[in-house]
N, C-alpha and C. Protein backbone atom coordinates (compact mmCIF):
# COMPACT_ATOMS: atom_id res chain seq x y z
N UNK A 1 137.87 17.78 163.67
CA UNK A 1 138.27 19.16 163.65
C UNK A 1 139.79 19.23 163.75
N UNK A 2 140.54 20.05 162.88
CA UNK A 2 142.02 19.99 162.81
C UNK A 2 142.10 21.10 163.93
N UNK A 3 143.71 20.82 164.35
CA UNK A 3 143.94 21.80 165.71
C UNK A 3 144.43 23.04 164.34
N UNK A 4 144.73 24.11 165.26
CA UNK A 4 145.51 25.35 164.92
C UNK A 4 147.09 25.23 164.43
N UNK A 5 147.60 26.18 163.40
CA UNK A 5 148.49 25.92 164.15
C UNK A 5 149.48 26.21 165.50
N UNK A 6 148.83 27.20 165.97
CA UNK A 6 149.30 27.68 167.47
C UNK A 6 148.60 26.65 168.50
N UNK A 7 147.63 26.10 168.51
CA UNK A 7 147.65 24.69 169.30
C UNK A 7 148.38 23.88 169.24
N UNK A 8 148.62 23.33 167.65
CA UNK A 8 149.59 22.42 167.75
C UNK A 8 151.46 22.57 167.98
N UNK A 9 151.11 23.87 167.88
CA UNK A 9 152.97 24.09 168.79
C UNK A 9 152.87 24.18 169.78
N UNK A 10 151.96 24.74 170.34
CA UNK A 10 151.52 24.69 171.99
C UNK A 10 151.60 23.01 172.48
N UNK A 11 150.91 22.21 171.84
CA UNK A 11 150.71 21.04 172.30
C UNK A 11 152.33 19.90 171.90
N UNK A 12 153.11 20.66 171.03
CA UNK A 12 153.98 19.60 170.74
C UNK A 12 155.09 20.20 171.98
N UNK A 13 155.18 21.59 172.83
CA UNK A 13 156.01 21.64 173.50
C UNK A 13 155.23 21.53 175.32
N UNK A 14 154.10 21.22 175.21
CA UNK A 14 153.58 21.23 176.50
C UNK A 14 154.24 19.70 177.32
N UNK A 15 154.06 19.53 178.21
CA UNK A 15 154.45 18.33 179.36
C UNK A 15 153.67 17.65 178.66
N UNK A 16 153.98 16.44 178.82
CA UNK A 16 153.42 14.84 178.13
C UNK A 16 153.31 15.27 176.36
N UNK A 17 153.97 15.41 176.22
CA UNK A 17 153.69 16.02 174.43
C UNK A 17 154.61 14.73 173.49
N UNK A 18 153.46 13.98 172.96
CA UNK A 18 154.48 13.14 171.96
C UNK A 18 155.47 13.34 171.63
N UNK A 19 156.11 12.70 171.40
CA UNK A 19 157.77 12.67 170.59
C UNK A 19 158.51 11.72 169.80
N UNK A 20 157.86 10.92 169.84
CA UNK A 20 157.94 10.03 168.84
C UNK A 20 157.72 8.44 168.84
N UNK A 21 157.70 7.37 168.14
CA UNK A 21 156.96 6.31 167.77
C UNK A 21 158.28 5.37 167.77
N UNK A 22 158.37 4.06 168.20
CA UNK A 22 159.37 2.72 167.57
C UNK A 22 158.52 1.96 167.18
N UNK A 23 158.56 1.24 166.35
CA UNK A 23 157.97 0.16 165.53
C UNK A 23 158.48 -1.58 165.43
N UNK A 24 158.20 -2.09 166.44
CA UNK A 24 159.04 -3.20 166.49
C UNK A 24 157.74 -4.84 165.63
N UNK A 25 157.52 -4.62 164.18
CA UNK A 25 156.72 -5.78 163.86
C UNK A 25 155.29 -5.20 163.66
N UNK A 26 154.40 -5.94 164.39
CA UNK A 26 153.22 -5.87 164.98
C UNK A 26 152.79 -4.60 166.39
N UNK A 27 153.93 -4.85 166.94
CA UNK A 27 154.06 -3.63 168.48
C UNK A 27 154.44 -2.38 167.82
N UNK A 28 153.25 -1.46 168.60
CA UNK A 28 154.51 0.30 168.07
C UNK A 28 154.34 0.63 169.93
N UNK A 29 155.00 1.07 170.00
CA UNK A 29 155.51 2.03 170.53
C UNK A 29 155.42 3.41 170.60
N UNK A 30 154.90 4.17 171.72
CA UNK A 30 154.20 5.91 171.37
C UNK A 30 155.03 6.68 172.20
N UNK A 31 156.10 7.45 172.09
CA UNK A 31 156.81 7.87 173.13
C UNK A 31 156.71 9.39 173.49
N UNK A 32 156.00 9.86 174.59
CA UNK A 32 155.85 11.04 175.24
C UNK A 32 156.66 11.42 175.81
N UNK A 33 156.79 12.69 176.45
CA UNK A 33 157.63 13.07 177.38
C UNK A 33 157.03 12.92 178.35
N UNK A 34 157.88 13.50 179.25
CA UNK A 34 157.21 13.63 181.19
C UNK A 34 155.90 14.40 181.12
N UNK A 35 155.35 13.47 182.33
CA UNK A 35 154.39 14.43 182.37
C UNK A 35 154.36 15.65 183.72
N UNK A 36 155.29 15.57 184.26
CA UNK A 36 155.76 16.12 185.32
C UNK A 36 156.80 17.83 184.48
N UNK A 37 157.16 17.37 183.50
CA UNK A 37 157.70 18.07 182.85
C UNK A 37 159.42 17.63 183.61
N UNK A 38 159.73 16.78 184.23
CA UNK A 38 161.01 16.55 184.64
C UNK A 38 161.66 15.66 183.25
N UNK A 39 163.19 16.29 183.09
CA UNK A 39 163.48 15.77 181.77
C UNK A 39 164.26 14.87 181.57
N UNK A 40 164.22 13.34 183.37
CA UNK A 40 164.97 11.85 183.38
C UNK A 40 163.55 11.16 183.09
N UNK A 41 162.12 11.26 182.85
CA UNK A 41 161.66 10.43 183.01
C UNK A 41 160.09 10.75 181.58
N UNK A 42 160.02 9.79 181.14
CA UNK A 42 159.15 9.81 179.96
C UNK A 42 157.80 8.73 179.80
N UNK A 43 156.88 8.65 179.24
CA UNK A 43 156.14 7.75 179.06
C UNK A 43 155.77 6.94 177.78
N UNK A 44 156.01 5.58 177.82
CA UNK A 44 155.94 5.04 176.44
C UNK A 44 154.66 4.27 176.91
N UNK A 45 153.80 4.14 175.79
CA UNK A 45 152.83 3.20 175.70
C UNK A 45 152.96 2.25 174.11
N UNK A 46 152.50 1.33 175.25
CA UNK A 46 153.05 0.14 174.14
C UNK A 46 151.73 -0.51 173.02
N UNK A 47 151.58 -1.03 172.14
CA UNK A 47 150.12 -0.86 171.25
C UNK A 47 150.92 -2.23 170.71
N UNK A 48 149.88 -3.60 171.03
CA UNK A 48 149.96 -4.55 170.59
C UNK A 48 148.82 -4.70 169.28
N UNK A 49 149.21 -4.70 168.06
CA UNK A 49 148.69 -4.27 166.94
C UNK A 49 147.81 -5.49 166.17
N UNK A 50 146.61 -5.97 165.12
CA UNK A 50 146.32 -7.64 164.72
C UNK A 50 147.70 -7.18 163.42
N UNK A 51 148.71 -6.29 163.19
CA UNK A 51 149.32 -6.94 162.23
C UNK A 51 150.95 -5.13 162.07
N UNK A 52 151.80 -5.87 161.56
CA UNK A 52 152.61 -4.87 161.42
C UNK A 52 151.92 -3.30 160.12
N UNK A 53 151.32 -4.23 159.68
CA UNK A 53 150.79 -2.63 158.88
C UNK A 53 149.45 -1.98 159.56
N UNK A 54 149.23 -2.76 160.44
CA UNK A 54 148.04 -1.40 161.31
C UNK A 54 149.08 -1.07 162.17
N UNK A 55 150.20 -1.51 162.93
CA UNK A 55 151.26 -0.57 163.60
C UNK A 55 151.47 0.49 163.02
N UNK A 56 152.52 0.34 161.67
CA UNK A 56 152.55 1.42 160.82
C UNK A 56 151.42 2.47 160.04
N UNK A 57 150.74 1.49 159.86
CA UNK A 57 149.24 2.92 159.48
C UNK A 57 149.07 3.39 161.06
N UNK A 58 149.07 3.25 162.33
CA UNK A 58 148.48 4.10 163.48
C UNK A 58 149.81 4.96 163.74
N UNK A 59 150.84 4.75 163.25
CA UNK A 59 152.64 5.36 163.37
C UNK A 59 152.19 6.40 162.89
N UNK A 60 152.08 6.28 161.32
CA UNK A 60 151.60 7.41 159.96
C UNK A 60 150.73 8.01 160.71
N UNK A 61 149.75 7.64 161.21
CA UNK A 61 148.65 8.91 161.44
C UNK A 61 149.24 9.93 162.78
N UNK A 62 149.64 9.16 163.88
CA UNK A 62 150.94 10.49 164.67
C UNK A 62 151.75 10.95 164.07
N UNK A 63 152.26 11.19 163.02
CA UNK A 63 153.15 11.18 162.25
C UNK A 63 152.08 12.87 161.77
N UNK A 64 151.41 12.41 160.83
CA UNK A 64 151.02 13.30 160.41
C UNK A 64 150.06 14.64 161.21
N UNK A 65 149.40 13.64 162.51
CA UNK A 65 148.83 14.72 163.15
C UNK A 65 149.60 15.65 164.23
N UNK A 66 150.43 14.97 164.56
CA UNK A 66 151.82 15.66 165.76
C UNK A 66 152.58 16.56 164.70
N UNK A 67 153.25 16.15 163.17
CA UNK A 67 153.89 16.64 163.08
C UNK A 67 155.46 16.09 162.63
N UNK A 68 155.42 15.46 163.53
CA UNK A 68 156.84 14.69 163.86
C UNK A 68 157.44 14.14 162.53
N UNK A 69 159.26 13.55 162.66
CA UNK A 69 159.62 12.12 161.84
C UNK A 69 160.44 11.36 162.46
N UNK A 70 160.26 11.43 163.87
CA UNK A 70 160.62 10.78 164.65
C UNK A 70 160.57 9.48 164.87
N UNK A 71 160.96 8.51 163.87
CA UNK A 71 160.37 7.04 163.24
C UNK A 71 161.30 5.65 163.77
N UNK A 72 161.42 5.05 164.46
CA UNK A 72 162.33 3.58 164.24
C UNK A 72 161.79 2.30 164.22
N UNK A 73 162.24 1.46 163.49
CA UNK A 73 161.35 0.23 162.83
C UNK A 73 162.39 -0.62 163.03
N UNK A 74 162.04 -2.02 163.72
CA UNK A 74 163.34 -2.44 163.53
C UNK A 74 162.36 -3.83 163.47
């Protein structure tokens, strides 16, 4: 089921709300904000991937469902 789009602005400015992805290889990287809503401290989760293009295909799909192009690949 696709969100709204008034959910999904709701949800891209709420506390812990994605913000964007790094791509280092095989590893991505998912970067949230606070979930406290305090704006020194953030949450990254890290996604050890079997290959750099399922990193990037799981990147693409936050990508497209957040919204975002908040992208770095290195």
């Amino acid at each position: 089921m696709a969100m709204t789009d008034e959910a999904l602005s709701m949800a891209r400015e709420s506390k812990g709300a994605f913000r964007g992805h790094m791509l280092f290889g095989n590893v991505l990287e998912l970067w949230f904000s606070s979930p406290t809503g305090d704006s020194s401290d953030s949450v990254i989760f890290k996604v050890t991937c079997e290959s750099s293009e399922q990193a990037a295909e799981i990147a693409a799909m936050h990508q497209r469902v957040w919204g975002h192009s908040n992208s770095y690949t290195y």
